[in-house]
N, C-alpha and C. Protein backbone atom coordinates (compact mmCIF):
# COMPACT_ATOMS: atom_id res chain seq x y z
N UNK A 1 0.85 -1.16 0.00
CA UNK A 1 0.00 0.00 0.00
C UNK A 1 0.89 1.23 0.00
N UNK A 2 0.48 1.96 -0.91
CA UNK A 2 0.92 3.51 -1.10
C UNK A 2 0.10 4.66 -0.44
N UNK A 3 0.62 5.81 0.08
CA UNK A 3 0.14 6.99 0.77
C UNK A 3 0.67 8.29 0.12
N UNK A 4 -0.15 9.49 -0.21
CA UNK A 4 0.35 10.81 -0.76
C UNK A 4 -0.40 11.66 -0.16
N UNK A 5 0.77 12.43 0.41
CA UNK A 5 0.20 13.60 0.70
C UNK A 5 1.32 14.65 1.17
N UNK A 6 0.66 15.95 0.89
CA UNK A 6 1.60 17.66 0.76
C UNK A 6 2.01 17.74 2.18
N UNK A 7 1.54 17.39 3.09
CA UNK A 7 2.24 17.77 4.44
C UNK A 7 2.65 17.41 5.38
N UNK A 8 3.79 17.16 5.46
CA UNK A 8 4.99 16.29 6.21
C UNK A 8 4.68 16.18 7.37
N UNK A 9 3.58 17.25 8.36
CA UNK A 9 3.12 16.59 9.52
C UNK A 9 2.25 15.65 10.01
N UNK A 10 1.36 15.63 8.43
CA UNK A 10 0.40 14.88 8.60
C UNK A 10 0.84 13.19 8.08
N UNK A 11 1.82 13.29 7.47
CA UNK A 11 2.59 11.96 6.98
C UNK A 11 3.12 11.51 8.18
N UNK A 12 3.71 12.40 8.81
CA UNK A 12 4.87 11.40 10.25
C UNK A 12 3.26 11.00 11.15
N UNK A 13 2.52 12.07 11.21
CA UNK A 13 0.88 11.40 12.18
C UNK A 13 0.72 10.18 11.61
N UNK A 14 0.45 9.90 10.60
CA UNK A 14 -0.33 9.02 9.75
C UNK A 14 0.60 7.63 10.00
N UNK A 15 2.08 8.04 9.34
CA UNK A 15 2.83 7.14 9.98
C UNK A 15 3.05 6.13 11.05
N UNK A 16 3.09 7.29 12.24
CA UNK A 16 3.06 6.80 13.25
C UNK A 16 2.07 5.73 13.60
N UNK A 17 0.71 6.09 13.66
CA UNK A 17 -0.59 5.40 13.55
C UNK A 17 -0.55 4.10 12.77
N UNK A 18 -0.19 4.18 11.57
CA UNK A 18 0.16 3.05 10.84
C UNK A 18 1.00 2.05 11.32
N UNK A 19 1.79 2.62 12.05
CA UNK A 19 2.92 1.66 12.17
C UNK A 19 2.89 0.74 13.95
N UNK A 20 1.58 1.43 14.56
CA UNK A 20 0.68 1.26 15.72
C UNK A 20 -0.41 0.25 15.52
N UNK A 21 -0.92 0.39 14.37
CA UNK A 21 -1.51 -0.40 13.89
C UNK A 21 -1.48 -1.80 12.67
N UNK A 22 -0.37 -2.10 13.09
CA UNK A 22 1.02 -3.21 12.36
C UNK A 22 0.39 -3.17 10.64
N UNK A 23 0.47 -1.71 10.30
CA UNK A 23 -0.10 -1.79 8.72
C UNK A 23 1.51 -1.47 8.43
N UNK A 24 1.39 -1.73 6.77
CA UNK A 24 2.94 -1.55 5.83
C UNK A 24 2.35 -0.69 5.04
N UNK A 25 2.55 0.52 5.24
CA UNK A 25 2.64 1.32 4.06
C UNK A 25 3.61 1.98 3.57
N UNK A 26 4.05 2.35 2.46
CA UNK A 26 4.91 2.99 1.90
C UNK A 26 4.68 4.63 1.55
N UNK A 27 4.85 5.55 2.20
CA UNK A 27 4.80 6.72 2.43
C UNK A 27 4.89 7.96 1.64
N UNK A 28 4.59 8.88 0.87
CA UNK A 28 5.09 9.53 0.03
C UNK A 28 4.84 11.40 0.14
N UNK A 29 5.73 12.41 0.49
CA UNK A 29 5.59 13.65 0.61
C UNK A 29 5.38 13.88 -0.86
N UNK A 30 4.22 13.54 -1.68
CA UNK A 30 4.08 15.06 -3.05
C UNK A 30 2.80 15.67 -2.99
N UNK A 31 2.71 16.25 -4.10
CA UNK A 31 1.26 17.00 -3.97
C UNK A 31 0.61 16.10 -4.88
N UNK A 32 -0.50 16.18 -4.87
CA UNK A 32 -1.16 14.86 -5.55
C UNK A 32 -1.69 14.83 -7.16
N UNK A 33 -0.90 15.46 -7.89
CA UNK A 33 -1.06 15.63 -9.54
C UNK A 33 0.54 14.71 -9.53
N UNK A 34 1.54 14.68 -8.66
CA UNK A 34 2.65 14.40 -8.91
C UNK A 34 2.67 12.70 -8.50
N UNK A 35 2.41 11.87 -9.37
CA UNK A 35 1.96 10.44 -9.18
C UNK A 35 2.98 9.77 -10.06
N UNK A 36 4.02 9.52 -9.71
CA UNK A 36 5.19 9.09 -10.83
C UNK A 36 4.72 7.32 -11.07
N UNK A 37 3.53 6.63 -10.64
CA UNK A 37 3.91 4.94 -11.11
C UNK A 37 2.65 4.92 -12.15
N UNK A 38 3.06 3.72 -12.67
CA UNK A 38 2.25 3.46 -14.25
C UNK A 38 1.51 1.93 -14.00
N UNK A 39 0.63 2.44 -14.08
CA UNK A 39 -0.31 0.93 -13.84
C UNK A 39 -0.13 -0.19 -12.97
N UNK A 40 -0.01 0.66 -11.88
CA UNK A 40 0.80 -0.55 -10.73
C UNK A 40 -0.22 -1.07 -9.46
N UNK A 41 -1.42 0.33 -9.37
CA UNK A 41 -2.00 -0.14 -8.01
C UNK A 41 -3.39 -1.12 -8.63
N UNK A 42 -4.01 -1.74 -7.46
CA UNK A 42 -5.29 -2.13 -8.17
C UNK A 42 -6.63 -1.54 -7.35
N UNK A 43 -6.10 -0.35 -6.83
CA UNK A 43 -7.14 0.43 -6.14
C UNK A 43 -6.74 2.05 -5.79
N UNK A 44 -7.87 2.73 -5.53
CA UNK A 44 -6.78 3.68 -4.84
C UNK A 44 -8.37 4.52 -4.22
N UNK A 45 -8.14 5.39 -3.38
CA UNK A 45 -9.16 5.96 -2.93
C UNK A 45 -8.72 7.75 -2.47
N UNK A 46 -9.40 8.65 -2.20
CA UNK A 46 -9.25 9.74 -2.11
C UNK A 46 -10.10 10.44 -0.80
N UNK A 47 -9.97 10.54 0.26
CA UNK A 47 -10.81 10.75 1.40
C UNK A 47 -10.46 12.16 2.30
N UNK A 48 -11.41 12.17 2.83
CA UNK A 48 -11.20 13.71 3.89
C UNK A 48 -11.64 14.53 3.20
N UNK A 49 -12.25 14.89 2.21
CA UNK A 49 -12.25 16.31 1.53
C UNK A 49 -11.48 16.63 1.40
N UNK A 50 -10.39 16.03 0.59
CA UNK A 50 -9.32 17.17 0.00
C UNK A 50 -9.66 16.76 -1.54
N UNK A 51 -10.19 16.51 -1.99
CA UNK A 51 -10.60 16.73 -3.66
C UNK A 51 -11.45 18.22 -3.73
N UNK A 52 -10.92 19.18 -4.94
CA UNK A 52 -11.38 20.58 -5.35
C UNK A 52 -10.69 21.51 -4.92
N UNK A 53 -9.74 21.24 -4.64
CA UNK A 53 -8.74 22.57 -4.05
C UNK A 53 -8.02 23.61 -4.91
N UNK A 54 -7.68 22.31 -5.94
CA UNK A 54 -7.02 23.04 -7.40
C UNK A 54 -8.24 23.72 -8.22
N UNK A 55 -7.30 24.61 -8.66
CA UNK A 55 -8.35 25.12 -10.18
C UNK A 55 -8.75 23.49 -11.06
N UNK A 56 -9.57 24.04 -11.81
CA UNK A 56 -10.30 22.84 -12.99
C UNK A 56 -9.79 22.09 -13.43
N UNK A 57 -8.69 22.68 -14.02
CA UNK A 57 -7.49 22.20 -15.00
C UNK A 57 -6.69 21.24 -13.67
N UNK A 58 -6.50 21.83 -12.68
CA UNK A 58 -5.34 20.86 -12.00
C UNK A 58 -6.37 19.43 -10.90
N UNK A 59 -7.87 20.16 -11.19
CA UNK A 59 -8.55 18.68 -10.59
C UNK A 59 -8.89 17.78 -11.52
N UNK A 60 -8.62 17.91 -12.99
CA UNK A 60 -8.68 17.33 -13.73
C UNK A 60 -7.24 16.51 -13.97
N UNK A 61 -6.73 16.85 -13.74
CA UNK A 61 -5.13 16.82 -14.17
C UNK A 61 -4.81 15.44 -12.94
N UNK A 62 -5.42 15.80 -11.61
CA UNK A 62 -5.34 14.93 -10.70
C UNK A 62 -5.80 13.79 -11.23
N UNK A 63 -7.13 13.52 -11.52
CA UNK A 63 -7.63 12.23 -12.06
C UNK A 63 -7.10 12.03 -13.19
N UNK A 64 -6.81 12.41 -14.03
CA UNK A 64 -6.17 11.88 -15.27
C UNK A 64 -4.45 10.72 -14.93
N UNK A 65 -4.32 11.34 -13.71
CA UNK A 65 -2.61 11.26 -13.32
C UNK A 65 -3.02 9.55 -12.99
N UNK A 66 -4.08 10.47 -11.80
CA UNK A 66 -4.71 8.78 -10.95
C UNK A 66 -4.89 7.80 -11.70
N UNK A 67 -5.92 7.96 -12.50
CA UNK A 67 -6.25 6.90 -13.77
C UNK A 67 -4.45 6.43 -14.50
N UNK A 68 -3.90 6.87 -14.82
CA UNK A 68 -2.53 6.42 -14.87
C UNK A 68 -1.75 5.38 -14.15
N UNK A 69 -1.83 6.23 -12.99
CA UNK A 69 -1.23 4.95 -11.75
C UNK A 69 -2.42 3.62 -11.39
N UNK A 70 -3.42 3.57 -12.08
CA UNK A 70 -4.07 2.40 -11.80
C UNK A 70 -3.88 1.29 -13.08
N UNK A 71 -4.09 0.38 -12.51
CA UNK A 71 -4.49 -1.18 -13.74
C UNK A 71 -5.74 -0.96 -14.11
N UNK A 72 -5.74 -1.83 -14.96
CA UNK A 72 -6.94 -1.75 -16.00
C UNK A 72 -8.34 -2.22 -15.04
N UNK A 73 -9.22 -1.87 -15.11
CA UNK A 73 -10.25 -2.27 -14.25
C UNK A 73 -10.63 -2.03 -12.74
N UNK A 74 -9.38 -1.45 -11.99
CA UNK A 74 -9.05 -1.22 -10.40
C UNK A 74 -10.21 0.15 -10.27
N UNK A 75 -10.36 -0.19 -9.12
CA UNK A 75 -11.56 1.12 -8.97
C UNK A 75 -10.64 1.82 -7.90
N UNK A 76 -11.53 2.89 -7.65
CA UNK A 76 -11.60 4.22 -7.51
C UNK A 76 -12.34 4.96 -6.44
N UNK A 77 -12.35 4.98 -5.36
CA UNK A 77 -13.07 6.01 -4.40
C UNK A 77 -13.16 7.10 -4.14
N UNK A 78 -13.77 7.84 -4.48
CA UNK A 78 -13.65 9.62 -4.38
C UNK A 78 -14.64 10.03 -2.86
N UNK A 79 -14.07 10.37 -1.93
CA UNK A 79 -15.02 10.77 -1.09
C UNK A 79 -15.59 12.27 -1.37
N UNK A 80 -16.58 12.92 -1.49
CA UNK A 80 -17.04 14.43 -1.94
C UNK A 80 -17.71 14.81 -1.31
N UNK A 81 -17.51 15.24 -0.45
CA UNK A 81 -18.83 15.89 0.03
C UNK A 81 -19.18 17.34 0.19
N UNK A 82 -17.92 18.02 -0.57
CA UNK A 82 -17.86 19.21 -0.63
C UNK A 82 -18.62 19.63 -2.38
N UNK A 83 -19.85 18.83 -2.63
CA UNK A 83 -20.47 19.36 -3.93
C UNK A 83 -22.02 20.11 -3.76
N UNK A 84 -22.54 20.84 -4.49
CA UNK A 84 -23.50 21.86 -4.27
C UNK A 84 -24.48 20.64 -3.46
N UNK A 85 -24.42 19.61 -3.89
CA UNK A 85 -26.36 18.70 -3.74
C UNK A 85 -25.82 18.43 -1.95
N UNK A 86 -24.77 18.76 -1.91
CA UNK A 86 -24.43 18.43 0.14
C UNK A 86 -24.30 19.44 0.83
N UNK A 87 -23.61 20.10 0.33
CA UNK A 87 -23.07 21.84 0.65
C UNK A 87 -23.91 22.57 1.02
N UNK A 88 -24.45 23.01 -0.52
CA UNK A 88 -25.40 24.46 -0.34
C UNK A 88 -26.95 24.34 0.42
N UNK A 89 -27.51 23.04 0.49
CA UNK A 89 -28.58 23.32 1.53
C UNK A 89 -28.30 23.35 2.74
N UNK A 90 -27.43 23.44 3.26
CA UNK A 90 -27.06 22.95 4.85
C UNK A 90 -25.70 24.07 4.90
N UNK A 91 -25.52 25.10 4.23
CA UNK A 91 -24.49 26.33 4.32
C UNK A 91 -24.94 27.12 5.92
N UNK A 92 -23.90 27.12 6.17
CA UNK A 92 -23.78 28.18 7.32
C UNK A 92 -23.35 29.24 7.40
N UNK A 93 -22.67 30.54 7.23
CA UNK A 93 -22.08 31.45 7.11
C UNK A 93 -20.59 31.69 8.46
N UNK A 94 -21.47 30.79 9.34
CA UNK A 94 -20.16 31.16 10.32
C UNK A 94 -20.67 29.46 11.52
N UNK A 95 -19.29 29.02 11.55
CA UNK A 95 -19.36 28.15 12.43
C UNK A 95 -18.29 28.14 13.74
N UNK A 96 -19.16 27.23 15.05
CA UNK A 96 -17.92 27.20 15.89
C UNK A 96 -18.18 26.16 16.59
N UNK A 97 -16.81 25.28 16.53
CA UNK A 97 -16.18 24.01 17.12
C UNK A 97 -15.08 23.91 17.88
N UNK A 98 -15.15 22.87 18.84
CA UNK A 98 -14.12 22.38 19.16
C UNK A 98 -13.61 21.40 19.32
N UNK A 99 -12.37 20.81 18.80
CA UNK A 99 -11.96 19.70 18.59
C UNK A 99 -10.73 19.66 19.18
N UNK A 100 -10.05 18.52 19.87
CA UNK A 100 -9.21 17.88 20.63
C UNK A 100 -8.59 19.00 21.16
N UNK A 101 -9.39 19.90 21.78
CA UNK A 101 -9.03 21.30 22.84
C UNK A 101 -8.93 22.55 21.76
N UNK A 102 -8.68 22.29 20.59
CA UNK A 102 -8.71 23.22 19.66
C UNK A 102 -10.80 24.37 19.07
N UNK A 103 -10.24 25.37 19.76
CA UNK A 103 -11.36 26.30 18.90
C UNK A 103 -11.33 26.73 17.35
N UNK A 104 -12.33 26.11 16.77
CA UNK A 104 -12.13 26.38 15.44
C UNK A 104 -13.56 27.32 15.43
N UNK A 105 -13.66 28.43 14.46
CA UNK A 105 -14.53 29.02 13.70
C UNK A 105 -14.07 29.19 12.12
N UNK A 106 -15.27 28.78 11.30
CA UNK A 106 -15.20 29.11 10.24
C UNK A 106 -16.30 30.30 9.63
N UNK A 107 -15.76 30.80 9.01
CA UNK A 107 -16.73 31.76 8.43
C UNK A 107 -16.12 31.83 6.55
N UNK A 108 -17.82 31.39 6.06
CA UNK A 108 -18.16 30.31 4.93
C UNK A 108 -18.80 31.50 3.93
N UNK A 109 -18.31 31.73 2.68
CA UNK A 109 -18.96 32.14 1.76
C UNK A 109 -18.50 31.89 0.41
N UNK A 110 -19.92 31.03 -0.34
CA UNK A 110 -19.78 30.94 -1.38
C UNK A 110 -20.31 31.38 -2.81
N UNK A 111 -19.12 31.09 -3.66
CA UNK A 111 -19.22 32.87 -5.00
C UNK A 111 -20.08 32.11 -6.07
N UNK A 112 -20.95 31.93 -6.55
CA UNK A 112 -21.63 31.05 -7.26
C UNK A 112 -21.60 31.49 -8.76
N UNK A 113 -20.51 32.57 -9.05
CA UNK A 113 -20.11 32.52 -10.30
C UNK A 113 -19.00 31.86 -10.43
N UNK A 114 -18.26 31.93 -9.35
CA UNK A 114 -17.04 31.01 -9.47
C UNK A 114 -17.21 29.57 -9.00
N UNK A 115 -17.97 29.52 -8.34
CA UNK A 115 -18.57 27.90 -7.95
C UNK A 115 -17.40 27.59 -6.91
N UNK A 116 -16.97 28.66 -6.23
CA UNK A 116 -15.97 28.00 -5.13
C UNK A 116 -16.33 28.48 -3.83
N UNK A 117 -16.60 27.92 -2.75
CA UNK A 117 -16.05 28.05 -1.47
C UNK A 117 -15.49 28.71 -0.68
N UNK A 118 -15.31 29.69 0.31
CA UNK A 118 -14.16 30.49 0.28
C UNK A 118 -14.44 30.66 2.06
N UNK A 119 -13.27 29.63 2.68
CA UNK A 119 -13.40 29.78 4.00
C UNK A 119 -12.50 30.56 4.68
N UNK A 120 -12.63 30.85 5.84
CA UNK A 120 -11.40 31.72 6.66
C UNK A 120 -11.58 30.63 7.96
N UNK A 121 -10.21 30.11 8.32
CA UNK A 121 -10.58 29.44 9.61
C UNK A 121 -9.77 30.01 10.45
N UNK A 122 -10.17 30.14 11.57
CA UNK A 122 -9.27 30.90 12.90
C UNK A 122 -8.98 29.73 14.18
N UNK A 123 -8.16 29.09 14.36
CA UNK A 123 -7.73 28.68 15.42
C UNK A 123 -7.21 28.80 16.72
N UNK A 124 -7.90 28.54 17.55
CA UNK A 124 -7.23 29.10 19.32
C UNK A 124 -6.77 27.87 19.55
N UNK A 125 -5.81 27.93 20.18
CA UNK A 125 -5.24 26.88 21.13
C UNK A 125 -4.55 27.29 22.48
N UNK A 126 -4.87 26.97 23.83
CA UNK A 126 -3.93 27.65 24.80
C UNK A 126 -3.49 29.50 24.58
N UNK A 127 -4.80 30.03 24.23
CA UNK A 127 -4.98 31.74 23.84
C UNK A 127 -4.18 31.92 22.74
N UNK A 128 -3.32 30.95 22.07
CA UNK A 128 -3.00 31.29 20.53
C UNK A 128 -3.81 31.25 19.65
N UNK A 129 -3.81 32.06 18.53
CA UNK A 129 -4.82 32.01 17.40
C UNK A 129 -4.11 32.05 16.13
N UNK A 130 -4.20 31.58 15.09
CA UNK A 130 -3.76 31.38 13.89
C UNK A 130 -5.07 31.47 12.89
N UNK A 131 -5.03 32.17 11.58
CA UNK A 131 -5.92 32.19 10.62
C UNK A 131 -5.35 31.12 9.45
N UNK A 132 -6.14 30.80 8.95
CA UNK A 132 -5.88 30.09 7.56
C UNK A 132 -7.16 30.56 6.75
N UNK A 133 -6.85 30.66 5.32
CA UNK A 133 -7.98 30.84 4.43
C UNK A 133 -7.61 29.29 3.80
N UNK A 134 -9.12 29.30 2.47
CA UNK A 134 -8.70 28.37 1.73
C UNK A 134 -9.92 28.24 1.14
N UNK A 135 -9.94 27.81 -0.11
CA UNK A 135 -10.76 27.48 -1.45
C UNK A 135 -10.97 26.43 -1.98
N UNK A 136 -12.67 26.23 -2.09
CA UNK A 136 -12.41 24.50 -2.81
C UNK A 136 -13.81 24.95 -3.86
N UNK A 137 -13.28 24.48 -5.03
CA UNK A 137 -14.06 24.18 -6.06
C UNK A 137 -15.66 22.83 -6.05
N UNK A 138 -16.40 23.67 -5.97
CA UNK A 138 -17.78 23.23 -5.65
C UNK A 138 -18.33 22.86 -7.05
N UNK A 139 -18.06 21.64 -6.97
CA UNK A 139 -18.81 20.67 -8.34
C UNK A 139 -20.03 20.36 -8.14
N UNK A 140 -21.20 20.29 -9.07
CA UNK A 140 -22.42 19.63 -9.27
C UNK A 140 -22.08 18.23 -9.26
N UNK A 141 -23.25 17.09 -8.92
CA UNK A 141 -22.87 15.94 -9.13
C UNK A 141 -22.39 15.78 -10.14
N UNK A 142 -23.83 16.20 -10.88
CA UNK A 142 -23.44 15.68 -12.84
C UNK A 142 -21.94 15.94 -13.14
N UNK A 143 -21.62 17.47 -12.49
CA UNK A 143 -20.11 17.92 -13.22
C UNK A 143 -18.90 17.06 -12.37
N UNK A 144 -19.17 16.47 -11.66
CA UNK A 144 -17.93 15.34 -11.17
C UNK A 144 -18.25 14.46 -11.77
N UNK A 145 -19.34 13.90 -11.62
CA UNK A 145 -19.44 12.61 -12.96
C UNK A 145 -18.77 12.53 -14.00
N UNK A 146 -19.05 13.71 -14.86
CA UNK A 146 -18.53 14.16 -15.97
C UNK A 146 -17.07 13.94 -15.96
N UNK A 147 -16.45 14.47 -15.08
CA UNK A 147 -15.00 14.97 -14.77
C UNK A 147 -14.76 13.32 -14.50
N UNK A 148 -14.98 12.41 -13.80
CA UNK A 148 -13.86 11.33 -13.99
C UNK A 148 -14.87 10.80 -15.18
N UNK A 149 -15.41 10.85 -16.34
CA UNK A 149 -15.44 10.17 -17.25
C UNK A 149 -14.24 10.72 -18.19
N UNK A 150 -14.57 12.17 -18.16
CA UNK A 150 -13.35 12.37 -18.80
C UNK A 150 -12.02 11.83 -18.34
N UNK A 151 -11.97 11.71 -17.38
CA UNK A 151 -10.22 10.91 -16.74
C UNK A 151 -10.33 10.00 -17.05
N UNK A 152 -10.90 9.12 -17.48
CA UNK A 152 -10.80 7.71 -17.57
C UNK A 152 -11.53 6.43 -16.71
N UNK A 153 -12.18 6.89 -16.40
CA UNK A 153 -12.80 6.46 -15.52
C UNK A 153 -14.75 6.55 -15.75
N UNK A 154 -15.31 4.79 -15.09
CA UNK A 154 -16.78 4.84 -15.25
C UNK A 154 -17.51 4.33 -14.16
N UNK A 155 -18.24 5.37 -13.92
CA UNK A 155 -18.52 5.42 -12.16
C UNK A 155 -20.01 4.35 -12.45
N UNK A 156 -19.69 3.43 -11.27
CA UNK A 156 -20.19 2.20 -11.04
C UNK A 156 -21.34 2.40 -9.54
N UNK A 157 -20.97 3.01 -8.61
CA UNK A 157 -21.89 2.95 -7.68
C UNK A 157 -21.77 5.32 -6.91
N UNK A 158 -22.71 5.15 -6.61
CA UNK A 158 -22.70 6.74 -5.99
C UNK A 158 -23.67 6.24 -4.31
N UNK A 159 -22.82 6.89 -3.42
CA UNK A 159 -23.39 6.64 -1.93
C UNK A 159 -23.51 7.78 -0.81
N UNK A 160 -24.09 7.52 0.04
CA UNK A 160 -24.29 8.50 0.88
C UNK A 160 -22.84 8.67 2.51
N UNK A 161 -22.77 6.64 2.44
CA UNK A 161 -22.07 6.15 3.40
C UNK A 161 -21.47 5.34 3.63
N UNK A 162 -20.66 4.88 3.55
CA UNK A 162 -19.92 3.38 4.07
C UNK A 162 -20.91 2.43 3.83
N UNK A 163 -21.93 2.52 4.27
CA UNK A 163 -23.26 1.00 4.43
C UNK A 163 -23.83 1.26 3.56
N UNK A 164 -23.31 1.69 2.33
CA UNK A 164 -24.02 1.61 0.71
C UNK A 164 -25.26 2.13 0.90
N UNK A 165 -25.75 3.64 1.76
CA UNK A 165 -26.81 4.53 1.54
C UNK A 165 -26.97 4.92 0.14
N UNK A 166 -28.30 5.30 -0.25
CA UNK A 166 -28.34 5.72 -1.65
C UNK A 166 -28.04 7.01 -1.57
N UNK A 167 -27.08 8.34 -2.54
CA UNK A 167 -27.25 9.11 -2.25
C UNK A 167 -28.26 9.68 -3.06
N UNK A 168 -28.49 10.96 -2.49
CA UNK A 168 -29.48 12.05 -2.83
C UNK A 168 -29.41 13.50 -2.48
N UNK A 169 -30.17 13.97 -2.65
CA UNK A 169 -30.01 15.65 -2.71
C UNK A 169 -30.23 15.72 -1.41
N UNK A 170 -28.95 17.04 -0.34
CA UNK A 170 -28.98 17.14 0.84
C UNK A 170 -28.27 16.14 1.52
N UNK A 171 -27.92 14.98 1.31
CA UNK A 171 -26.82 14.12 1.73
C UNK A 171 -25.60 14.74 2.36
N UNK A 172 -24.98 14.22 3.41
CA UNK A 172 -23.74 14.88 4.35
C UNK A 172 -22.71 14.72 3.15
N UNK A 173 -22.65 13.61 2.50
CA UNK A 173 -21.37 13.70 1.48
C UNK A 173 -21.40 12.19 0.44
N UNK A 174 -21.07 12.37 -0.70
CA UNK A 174 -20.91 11.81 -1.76
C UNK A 174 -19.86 10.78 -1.54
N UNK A 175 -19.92 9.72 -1.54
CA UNK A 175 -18.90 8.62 -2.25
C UNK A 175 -19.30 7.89 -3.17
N UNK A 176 -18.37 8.34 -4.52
CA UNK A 176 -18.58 7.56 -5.57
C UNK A 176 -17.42 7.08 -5.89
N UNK A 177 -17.51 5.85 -6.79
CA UNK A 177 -16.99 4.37 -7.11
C UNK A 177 -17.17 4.16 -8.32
N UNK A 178 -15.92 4.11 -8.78
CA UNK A 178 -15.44 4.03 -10.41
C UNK A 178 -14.42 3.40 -10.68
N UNK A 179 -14.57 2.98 -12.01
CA UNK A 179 -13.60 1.80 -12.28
C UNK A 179 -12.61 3.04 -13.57
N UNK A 180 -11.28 2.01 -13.14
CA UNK A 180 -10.46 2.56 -14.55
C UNK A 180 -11.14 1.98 -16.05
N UNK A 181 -11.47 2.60 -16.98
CA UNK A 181 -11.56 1.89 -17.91
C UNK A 181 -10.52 1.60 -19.02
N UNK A 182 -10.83 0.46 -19.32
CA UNK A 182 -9.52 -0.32 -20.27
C UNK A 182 -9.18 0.64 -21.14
N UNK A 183 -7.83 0.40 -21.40
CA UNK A 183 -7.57 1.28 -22.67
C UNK A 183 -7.24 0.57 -23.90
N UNK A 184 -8.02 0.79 -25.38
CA UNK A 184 -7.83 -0.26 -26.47
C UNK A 184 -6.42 0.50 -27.12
């Protein structure tokens, strides 16, 4: 098993955990258009919401790469739940959480000519605070559909959850399941 991802803290976490949990994985710091193997895995999956971050061209560019590094027939997991049919009925403008002692607020607005997202998150920890912004490209179902047919790919099942919920409009989040298709 192979792992990718942009940030070296979250690789040594992940690591660690892995290696707690007597799994073998093989580890990899790139950003995820940068997929150097050729038809080697027979699966691969994509989770957390980090699909839509790139512009069009480079979330396209992602699946095209992906479809590359797979064998002929190996499917495909896209977790989404960042698309209008989950998103926009259940939008908030400003949220506040806390997680493992951490205060998070987000404050949420989205540009619906640009079809993106556009959060500001502020973090407290122990009276420190840190901001982060960040942008994710808000696909229609149809237009992700679309998008891994064009990669190469032919989506076989669409879900709500792990226990094969059907999805539908208003759903917490999308997982769809696609196969590589052969190449003649």
């Amino acid at each position: 098993m192979s792992a990718v991802d942009i940030a070296p803290e979250f690789i040594e976490e992940a690591r660690a955990k892995s290696t707690e949990g007597g799994l073998d994985i093989d580890w990899h710091q790139r950003e995820m258009r940068d997929l150097p193997w050729s038809s080697k895995f027979d699966g691969a999956f994509c989770f957390g919401n980090s699909f839509g971050y790139l512009d069009d061209e480079g979330n396209s560019e992602f699946l095209k790469v992906l479809a590359r590094t797979l064998k002929a027939g190996a499917r495909f997991v896209l977790d989404a739940p960042a698309i209008a049919e989950c998103l926009l009925p259940h939008l908030q403008p400003h949220r506040t959480m806390e997680i493992a002692g951490i205060k998070v607020e987000i404050d949420t607005r989205y540009d619906a000519q640009q079809r993106r997202m556009f959060n500001d998150f502020t973090f407290t920890r122990n009276g420190q605070t840190e901001k982060r912004p960040s942008s994710q490209r808000i696909y229609s179902y149809q237009e992700l559909l679309d998008l891994l047919v064009d990669s190469g790919f032919e989506v076989s099942g669409t879900f709500s959850s792990t226990d094969d919920a059907a999805f539908e409009a208003g759903s917490q989040r999308l997982l769809l399941v696609a196969g590589k298709v052969p190449q003649n």
